[in-house]
PDB file of N, CA and C in Angstrom:
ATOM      1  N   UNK A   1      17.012   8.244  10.684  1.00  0.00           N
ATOM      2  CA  UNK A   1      17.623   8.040   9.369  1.00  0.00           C
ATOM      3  C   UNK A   1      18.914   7.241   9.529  1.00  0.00           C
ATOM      4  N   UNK A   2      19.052   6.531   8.743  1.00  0.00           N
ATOM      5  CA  UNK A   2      19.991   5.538   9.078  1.00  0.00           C
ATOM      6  C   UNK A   2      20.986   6.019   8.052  1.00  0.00           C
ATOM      7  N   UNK A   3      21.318   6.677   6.964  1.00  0.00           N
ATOM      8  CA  UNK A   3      21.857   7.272   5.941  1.00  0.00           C
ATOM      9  C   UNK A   3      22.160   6.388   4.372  1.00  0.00           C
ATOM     10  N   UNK A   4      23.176   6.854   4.068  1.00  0.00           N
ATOM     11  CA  UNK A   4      24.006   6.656   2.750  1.00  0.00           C
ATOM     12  C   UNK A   4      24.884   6.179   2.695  1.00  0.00           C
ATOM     13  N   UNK A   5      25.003   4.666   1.727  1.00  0.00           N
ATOM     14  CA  UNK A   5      26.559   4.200   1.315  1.00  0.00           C
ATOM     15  C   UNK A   5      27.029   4.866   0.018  1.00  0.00           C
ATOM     16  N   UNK A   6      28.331   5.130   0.195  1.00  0.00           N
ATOM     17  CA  UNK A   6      28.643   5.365  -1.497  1.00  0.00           C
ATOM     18  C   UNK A   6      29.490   4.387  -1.899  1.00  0.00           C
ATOM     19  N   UNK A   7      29.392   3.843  -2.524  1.00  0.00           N
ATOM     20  CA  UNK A   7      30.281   3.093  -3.666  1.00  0.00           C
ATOM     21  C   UNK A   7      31.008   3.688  -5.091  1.00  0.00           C
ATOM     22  N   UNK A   8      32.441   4.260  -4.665  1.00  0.00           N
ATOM     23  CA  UNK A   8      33.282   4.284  -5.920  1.00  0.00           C
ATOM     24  C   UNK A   8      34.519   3.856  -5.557  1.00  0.00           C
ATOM     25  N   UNK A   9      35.120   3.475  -6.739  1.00  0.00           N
ATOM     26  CA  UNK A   9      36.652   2.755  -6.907  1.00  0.00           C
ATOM     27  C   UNK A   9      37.557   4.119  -6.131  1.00  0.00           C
ATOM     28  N   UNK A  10      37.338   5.421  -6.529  1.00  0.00           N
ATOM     29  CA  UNK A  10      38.142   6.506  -6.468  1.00  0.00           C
ATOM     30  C   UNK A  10      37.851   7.084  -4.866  1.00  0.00           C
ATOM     31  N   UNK A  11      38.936   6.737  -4.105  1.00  0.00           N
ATOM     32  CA  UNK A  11      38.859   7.393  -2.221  1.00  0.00           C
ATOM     33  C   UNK A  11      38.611   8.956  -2.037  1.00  0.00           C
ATOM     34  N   UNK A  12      39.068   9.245  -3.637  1.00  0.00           N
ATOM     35  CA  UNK A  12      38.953  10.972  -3.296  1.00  0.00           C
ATOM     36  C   UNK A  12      37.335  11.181  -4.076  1.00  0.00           C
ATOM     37  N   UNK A  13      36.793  10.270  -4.390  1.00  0.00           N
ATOM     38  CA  UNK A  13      35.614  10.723  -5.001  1.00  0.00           C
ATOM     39  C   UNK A  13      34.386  10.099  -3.401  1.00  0.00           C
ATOM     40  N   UNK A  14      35.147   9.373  -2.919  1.00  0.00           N
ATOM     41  CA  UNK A  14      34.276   8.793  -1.436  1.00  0.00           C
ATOM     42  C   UNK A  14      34.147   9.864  -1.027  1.00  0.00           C
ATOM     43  N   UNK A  15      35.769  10.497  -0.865  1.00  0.00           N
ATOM     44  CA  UNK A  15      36.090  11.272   0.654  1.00  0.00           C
ATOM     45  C   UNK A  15      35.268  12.822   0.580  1.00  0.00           C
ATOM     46  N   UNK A  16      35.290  13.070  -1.715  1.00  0.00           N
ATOM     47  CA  UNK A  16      34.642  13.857  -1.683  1.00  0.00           C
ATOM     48  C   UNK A  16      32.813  14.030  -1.251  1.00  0.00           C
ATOM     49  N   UNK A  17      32.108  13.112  -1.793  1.00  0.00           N
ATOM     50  CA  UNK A  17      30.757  13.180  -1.720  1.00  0.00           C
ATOM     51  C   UNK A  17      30.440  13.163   0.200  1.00  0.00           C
ATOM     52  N   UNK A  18      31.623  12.057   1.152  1.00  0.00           N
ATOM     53  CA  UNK A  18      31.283  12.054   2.306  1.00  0.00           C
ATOM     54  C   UNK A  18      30.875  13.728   2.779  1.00  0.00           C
ATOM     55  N   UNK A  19      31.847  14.146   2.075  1.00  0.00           N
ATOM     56  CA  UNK A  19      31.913  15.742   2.845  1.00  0.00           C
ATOM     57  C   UNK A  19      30.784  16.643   2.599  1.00  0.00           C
ATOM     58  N   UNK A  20      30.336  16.226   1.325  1.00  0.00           N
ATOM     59  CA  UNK A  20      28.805  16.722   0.695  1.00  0.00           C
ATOM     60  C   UNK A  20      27.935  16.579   1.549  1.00  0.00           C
ATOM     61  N   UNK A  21      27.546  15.300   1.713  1.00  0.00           N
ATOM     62  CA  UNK A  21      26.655  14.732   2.802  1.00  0.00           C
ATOM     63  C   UNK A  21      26.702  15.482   3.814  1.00  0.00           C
ATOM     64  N   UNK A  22      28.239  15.302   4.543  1.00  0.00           N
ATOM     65  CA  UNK A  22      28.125  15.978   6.034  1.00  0.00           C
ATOM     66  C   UNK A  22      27.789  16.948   6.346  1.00  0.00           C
ATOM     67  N   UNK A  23      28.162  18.095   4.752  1.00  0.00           N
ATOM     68  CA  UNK A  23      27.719  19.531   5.425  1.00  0.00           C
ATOM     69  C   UNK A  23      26.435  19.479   5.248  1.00  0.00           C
ATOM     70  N   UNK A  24      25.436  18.785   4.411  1.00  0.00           N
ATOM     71  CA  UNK A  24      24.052  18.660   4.224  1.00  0.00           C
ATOM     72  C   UNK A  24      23.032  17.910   5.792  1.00  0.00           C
ATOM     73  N   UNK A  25      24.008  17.970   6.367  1.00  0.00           N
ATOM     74  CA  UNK A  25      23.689  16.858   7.842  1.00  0.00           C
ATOM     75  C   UNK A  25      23.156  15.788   7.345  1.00  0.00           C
ATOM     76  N   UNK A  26      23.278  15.211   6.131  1.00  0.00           N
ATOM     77  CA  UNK A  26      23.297  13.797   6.122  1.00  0.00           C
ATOM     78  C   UNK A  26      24.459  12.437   6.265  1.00  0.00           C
ATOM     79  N   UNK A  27      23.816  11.420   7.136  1.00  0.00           N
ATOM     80  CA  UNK A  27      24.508  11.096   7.687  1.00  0.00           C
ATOM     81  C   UNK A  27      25.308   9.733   6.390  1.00  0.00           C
ATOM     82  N   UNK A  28      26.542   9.235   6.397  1.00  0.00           N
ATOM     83  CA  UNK A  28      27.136   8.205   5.448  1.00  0.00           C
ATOM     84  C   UNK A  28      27.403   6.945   6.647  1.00  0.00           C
ATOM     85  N   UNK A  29      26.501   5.654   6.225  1.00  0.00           N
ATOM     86  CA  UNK A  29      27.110   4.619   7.152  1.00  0.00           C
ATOM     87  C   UNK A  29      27.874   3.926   6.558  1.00  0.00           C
ATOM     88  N   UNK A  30      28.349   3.795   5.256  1.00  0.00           N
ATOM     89  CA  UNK A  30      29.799   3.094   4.906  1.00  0.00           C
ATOM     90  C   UNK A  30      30.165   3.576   3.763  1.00  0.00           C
ATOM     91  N   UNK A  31      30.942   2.956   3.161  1.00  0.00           N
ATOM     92  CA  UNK A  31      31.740   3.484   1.889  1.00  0.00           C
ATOM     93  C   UNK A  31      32.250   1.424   1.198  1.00  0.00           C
ATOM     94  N   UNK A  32      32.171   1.738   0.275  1.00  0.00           N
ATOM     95  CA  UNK A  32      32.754   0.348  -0.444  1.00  0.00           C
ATOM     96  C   UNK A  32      33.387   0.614  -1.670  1.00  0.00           C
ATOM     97  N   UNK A  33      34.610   0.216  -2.183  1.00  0.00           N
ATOM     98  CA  UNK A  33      35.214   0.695  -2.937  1.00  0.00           C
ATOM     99  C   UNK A  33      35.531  -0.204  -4.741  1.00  0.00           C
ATOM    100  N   UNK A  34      34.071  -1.294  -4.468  1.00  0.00           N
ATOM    101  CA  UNK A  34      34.019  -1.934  -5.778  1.00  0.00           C
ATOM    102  C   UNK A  34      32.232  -2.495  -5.696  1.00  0.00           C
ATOM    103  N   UNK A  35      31.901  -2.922  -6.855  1.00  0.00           N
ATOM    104  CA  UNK A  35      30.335  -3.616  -6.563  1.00  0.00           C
ATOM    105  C   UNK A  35      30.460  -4.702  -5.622  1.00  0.00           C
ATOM    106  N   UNK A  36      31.208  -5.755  -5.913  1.00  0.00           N
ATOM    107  CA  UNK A  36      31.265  -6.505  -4.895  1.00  0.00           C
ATOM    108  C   UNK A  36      31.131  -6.325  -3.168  1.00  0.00           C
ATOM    109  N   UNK A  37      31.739  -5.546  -3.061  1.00  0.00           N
ATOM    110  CA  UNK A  37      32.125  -4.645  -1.672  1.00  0.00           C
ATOM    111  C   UNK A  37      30.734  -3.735  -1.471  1.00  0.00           C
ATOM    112  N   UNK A  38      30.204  -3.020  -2.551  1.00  0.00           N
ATOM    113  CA  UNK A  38      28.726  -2.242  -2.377  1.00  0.00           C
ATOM    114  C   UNK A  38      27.449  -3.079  -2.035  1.00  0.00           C
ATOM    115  N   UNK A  39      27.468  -4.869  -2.930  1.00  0.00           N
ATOM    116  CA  UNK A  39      26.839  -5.619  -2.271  1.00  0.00           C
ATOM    117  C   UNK A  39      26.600  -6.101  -1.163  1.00  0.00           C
ATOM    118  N   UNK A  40      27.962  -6.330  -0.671  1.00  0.00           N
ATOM    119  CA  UNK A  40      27.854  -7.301   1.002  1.00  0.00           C
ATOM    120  C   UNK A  40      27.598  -5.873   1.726  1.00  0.00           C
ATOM    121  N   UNK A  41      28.029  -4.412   1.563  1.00  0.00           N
ATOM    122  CA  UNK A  41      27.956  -3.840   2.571  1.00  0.00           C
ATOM    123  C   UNK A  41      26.209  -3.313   2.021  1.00  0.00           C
ATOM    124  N   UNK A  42      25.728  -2.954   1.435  1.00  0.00           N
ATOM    125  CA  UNK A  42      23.943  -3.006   1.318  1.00  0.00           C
ATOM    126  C   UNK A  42      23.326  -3.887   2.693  1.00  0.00           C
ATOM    127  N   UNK A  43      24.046  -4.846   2.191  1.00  0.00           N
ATOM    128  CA  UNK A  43      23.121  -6.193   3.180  1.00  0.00           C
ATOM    129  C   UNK A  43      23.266  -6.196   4.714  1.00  0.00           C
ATOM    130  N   UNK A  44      24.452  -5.730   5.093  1.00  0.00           N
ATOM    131  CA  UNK A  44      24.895  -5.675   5.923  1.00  0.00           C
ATOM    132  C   UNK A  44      24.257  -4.196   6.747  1.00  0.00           C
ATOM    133  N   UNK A  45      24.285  -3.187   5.773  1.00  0.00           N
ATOM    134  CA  UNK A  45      24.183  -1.661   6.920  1.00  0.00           C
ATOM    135  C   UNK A  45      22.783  -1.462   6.030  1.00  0.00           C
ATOM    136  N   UNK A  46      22.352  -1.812   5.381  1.00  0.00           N
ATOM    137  CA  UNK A  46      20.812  -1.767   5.198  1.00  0.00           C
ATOM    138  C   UNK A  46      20.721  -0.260   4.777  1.00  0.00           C
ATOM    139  N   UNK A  47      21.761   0.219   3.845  1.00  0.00           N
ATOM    140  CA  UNK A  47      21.284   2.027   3.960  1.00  0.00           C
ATOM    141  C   UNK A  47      19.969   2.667   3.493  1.00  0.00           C
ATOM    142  N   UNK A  48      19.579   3.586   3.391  1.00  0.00           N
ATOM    143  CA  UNK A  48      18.924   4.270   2.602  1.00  0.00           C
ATOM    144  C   UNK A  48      18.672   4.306   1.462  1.00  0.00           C
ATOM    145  N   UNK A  49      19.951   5.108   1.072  1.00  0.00           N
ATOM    146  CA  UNK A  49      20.085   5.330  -0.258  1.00  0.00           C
ATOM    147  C   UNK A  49      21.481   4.845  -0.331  1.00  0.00           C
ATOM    148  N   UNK A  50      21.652   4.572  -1.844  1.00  0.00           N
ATOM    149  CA  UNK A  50      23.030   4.098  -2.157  1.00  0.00           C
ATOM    150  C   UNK A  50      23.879   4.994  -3.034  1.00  0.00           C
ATOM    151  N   UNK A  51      24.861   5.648  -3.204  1.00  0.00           N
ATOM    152  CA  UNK A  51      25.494   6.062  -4.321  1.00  0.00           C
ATOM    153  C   UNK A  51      26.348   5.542  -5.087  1.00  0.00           C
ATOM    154  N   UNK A  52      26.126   4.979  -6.549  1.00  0.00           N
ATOM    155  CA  UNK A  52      26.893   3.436  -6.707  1.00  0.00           C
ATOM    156  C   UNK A  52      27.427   4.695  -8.258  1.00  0.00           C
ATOM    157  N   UNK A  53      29.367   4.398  -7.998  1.00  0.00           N
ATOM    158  CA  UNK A  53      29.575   5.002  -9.409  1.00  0.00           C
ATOM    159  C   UNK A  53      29.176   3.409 -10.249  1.00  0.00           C
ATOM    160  N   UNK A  54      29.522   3.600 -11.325  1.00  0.00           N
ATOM    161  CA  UNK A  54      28.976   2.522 -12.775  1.00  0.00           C
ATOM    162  C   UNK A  54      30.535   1.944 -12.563  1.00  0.00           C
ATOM    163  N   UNK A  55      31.771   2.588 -13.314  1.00  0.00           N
ATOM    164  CA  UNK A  55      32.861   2.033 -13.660  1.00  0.00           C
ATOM    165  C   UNK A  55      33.748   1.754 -12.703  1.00  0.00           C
ATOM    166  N   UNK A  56      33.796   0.914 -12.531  1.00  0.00           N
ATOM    167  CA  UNK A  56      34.736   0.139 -11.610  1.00  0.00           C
ATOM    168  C   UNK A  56      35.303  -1.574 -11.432  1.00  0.00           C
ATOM    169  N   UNK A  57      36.282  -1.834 -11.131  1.00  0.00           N
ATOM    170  CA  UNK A  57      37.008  -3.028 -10.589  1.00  0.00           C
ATOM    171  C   UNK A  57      36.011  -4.205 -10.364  1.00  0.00           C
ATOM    172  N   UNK A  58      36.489  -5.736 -10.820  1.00  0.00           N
ATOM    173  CA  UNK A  58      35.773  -6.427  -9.638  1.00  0.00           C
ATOM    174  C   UNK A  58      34.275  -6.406 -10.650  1.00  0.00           C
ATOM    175  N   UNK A  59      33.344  -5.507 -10.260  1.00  0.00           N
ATOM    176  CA  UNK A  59      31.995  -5.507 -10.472  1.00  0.00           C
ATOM    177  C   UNK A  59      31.543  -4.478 -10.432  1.00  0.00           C
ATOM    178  N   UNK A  60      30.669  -4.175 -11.968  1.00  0.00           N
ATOM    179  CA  UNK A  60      30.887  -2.532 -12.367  1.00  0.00           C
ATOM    180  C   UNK A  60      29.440  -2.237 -11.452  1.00  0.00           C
ATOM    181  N   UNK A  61      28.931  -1.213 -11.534  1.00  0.00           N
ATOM    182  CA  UNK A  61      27.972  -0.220 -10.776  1.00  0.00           C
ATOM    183  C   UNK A  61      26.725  -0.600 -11.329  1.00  0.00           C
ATOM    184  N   UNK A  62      26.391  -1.318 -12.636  1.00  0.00           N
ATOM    185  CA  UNK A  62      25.261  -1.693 -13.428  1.00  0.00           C
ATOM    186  C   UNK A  62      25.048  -3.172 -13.078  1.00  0.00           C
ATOM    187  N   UNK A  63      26.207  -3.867 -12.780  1.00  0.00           N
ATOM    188  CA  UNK A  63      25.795  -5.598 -12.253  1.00  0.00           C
ATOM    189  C   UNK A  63      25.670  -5.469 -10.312  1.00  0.00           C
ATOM    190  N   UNK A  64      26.033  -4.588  -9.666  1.00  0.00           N
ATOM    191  CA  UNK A  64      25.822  -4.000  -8.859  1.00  0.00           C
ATOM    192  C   UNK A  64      24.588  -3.337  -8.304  1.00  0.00           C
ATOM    193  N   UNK A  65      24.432  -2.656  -8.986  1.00  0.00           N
ATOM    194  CA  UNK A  65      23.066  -2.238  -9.115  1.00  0.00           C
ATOM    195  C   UNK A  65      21.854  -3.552  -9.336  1.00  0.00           C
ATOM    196  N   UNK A  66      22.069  -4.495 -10.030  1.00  0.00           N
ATOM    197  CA  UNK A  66      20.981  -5.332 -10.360  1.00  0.00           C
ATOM    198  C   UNK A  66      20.692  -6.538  -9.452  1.00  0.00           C
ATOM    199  N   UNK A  67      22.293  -6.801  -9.142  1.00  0.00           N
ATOM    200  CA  UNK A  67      22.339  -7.705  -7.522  1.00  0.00           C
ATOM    201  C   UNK A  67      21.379  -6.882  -6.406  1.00  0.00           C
ATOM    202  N   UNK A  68      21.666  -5.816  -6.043  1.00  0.00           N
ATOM    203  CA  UNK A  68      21.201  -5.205  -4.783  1.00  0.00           C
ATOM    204  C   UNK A  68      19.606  -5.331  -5.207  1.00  0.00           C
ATOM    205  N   UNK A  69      19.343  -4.753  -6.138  1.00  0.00           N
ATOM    206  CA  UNK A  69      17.920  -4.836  -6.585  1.00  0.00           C
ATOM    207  C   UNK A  69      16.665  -5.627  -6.842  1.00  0.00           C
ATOM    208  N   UNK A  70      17.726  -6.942  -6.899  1.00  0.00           N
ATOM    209  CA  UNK A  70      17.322  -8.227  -7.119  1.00  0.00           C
ATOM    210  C   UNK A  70      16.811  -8.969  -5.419  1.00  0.00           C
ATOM    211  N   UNK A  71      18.135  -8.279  -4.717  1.00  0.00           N
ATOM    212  CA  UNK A  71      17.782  -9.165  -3.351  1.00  0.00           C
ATOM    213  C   UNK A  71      17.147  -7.947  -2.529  1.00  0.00           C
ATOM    214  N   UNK A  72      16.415  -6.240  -2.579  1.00  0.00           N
ATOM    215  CA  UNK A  72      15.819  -5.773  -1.926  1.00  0.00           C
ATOM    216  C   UNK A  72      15.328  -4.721  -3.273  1.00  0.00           C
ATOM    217  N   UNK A  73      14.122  -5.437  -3.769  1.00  0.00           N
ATOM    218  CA  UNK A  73      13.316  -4.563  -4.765  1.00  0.00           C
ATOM    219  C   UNK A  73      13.220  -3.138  -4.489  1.00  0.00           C
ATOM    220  N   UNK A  74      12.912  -2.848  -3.260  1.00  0.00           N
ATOM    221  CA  UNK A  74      12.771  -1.213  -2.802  1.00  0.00           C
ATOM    222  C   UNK A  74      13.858  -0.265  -2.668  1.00  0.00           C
ATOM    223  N   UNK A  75      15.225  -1.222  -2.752  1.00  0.00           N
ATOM    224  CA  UNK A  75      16.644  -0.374  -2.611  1.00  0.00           C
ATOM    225  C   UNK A  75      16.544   0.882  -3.586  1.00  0.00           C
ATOM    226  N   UNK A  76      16.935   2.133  -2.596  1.00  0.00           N
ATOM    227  CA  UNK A  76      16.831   3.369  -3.328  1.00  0.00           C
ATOM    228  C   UNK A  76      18.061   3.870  -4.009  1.00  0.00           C
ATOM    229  N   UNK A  77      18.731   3.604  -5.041  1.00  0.00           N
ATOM    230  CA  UNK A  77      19.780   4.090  -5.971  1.00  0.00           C
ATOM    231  C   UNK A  77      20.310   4.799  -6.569  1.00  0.00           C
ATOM    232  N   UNK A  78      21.391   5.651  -6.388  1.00  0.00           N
ATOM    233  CA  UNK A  78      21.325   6.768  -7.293  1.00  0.00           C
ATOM    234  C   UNK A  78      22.553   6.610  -8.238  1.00  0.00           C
ATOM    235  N   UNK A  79      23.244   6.742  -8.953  1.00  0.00           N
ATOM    236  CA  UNK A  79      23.486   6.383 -10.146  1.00  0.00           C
ATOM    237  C   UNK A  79      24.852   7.704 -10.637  1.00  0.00           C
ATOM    238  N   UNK A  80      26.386   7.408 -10.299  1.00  0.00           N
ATOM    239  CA  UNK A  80      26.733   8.925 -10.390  1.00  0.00           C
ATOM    240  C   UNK A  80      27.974   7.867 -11.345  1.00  0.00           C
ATOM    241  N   UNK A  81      28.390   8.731 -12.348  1.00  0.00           N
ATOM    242  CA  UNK A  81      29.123   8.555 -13.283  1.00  0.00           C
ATOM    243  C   UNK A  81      29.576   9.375 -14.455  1.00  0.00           C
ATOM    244  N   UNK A  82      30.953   9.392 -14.756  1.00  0.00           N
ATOM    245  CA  UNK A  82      31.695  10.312 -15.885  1.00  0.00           C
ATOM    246  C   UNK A  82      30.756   9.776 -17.301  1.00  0.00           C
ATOM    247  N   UNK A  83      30.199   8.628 -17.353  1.00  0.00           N
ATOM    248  CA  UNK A  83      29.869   8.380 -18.418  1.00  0.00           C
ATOM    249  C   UNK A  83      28.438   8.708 -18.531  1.00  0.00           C
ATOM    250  N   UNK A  84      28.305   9.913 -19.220  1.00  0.00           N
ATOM    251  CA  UNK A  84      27.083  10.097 -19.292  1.00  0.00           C
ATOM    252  C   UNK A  84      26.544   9.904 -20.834  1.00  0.00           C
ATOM    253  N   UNK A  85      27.004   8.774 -20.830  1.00  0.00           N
ATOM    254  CA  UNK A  85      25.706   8.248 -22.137  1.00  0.00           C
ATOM    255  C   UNK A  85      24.690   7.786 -21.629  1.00  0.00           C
ATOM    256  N   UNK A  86      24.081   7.985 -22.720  1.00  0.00           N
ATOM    257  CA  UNK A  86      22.542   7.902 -22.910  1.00  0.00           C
ATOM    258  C   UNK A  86      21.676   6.272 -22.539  1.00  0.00           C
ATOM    259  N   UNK A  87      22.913   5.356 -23.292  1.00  0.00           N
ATOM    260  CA  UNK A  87      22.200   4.292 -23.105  1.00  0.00           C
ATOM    261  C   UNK A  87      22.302   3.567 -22.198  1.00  0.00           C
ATOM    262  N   UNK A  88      23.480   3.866 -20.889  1.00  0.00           N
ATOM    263  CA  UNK A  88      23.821   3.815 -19.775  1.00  0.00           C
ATOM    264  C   UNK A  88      22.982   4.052 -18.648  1.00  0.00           C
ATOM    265  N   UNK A  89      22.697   5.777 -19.131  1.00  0.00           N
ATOM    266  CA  UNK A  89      21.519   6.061 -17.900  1.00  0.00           C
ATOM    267  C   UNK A  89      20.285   5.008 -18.614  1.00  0.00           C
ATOM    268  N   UNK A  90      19.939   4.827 -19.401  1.00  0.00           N
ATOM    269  CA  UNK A  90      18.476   4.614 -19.636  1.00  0.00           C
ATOM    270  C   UNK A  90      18.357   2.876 -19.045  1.00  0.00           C
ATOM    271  N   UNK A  91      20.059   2.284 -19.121  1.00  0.00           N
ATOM    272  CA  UNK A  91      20.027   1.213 -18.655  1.00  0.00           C
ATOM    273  C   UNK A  91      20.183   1.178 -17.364  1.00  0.00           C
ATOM    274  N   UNK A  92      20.556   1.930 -16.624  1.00  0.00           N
ATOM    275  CA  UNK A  92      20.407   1.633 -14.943  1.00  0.00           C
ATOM    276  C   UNK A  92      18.886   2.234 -14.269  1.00  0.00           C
ATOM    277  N   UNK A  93      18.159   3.685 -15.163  1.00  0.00           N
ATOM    278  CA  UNK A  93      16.657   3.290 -15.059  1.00  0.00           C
ATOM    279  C   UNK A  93      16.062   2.208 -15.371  1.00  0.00           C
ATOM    280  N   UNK A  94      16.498   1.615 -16.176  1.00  0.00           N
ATOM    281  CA  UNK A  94      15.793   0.151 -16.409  1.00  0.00           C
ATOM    282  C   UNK A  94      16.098  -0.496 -15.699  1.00  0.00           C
ATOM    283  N   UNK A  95      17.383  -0.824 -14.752  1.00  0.00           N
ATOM    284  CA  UNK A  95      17.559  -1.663 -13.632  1.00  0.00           C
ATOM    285  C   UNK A  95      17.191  -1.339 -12.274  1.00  0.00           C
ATOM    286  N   UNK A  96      16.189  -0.008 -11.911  1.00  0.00           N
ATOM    287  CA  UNK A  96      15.814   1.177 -11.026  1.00  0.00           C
ATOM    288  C   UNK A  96      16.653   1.298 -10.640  1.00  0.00           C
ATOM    289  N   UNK A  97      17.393   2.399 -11.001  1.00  0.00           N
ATOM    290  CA  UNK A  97      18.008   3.396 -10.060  1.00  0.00           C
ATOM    291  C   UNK A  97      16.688   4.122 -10.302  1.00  0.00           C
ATOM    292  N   UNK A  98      17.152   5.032  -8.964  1.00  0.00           N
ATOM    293  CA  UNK A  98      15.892   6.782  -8.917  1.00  0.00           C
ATOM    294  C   UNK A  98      16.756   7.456  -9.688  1.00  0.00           C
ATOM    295  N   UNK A  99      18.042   7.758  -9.684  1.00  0.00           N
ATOM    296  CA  UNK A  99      17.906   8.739 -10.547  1.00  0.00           C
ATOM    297  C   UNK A  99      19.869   8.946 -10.969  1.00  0.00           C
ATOM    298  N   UNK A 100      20.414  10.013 -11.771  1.00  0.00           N
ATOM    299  CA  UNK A 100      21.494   9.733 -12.626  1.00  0.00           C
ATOM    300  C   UNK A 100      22.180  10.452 -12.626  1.00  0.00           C
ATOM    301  N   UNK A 101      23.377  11.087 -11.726  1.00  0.00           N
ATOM    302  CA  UNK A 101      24.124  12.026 -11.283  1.00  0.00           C
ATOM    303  C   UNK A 101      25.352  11.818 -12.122  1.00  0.00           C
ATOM    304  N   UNK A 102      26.092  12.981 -13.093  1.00  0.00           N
ATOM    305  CA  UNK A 102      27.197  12.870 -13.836  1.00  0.00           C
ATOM    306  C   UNK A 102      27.861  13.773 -13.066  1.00  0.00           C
ATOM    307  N   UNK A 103      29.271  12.763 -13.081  1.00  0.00           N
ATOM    308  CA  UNK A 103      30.639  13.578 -12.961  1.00  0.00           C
ATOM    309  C   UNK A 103      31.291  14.187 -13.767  1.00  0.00           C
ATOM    310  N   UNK A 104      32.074  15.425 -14.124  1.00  0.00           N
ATOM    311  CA  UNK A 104      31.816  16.456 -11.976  1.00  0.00           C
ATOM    312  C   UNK A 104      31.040  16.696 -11.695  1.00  0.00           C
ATOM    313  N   UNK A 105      30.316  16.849 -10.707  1.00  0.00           N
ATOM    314  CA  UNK A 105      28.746  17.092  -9.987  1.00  0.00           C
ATOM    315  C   UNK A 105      28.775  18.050  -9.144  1.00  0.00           C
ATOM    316  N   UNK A 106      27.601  18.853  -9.289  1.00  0.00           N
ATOM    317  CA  UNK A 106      27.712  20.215  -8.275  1.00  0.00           C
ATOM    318  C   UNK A 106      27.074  19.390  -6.839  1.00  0.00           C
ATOM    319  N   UNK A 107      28.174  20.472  -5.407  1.00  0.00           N
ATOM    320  CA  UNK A 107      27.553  19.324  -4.845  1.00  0.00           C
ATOM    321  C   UNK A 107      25.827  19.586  -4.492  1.00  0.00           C
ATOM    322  N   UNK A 108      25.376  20.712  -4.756  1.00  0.00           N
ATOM    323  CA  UNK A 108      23.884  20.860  -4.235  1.00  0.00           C
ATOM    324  C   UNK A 108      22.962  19.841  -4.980  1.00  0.00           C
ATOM    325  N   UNK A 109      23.485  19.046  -6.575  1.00  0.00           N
ATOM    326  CA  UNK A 109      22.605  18.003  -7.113  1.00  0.00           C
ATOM    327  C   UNK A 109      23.043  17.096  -6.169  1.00  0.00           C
ATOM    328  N   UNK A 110      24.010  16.409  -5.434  1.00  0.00           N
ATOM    329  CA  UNK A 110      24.053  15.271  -4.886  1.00  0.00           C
ATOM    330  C   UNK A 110      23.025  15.291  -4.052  1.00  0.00           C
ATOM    331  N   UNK A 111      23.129  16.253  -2.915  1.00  0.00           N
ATOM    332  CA  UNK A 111      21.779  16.977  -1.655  1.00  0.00           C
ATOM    333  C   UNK A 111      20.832  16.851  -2.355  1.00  0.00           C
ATOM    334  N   UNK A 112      20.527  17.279  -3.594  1.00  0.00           N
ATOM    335  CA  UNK A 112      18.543  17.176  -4.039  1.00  0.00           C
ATOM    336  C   UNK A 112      18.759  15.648  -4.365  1.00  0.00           C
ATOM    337  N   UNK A 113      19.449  14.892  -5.284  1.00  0.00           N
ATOM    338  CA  UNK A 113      19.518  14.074  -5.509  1.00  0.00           C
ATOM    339  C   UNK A 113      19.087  12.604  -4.296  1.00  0.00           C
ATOM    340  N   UNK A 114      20.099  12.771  -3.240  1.00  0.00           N
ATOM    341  CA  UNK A 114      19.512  12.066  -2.252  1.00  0.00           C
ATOM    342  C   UNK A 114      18.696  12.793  -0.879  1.00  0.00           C
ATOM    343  N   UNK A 115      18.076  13.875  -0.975  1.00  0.00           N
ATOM    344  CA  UNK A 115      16.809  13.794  -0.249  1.00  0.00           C
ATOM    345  C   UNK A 115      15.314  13.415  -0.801  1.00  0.00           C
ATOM    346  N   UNK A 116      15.694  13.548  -2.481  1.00  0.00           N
ATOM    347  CA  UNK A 116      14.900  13.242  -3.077  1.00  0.00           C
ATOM    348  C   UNK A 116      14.243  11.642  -3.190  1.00  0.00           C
ATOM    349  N   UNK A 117      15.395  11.338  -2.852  1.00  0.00           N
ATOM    350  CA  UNK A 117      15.450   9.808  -2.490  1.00  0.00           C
ATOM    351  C   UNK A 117      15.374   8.981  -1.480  1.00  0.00           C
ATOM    352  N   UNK A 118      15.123   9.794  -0.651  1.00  0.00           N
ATOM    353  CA  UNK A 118      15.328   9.497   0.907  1.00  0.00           C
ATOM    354  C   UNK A 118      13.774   9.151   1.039  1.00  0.00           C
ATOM    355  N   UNK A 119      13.386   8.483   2.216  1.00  0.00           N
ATOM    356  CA  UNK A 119      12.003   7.877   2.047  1.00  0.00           C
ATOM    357  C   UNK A 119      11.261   8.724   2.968  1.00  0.00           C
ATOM    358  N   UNK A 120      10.184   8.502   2.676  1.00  0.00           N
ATOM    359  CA  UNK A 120       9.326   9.818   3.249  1.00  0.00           C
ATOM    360  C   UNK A 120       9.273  11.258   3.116  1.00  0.00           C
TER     361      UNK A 120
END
């Protein structure tokens, strides 16, 4: 398993989910702290799964999402954000994400969330 990038603007929302992961023994191979930054590092560490928040700097989590998707159709996405409207999630399922994690998040949905997503 090669693991999980997360992508959010917020270091304490990285530093938090890293720690999720770790106690779940899943492993995090980078962190990027805007879309721009979630793009080149996709390409680069090839993760798994991605955890891309939506709102952010630079390049939000939804044009982010559609870049990565665009240049590796199979990229597995998960989708975590304060904004849990409706037409938000229904628009980043429409851009595939797997699936739509709102903040605050317990951390045992992040764990189902990305093993669920994890391949195989």
């Amino acid at each position: 398993m090669n693991g999980v990038l997360i992508v959010d603007d917020l270091e304490f929302m990285r530093t938090a989910l890293r720690e999720i992961l770790d106690k779940a023994g899943i492993p995090v191979v980078g962190e990027a702290c805007n879309g721009i930054q979630g793009v080149e590092s996709y390409s680069r560490l090839n993760p798994e799964v991605v955890l891309l928040d939506i709102t952010m700097p630079e390049m939000d989590g939804l044009a982010a999402l559609r870049r990565i998707r665009k240049d590796d159709p199979s990229a597995r996405i998960i989708m975590c954000s304060a904004l849990g409207q409706e037409s938000t999630i229904l628009k980043a399922i429409r851009y595939g994400a797997r699936d739509f994690v709102v903040k605050p998040f317990k951390p045992e949905r992040i764990v189902s969330a990305v093993k669920k997503a994890l391949p195989g």
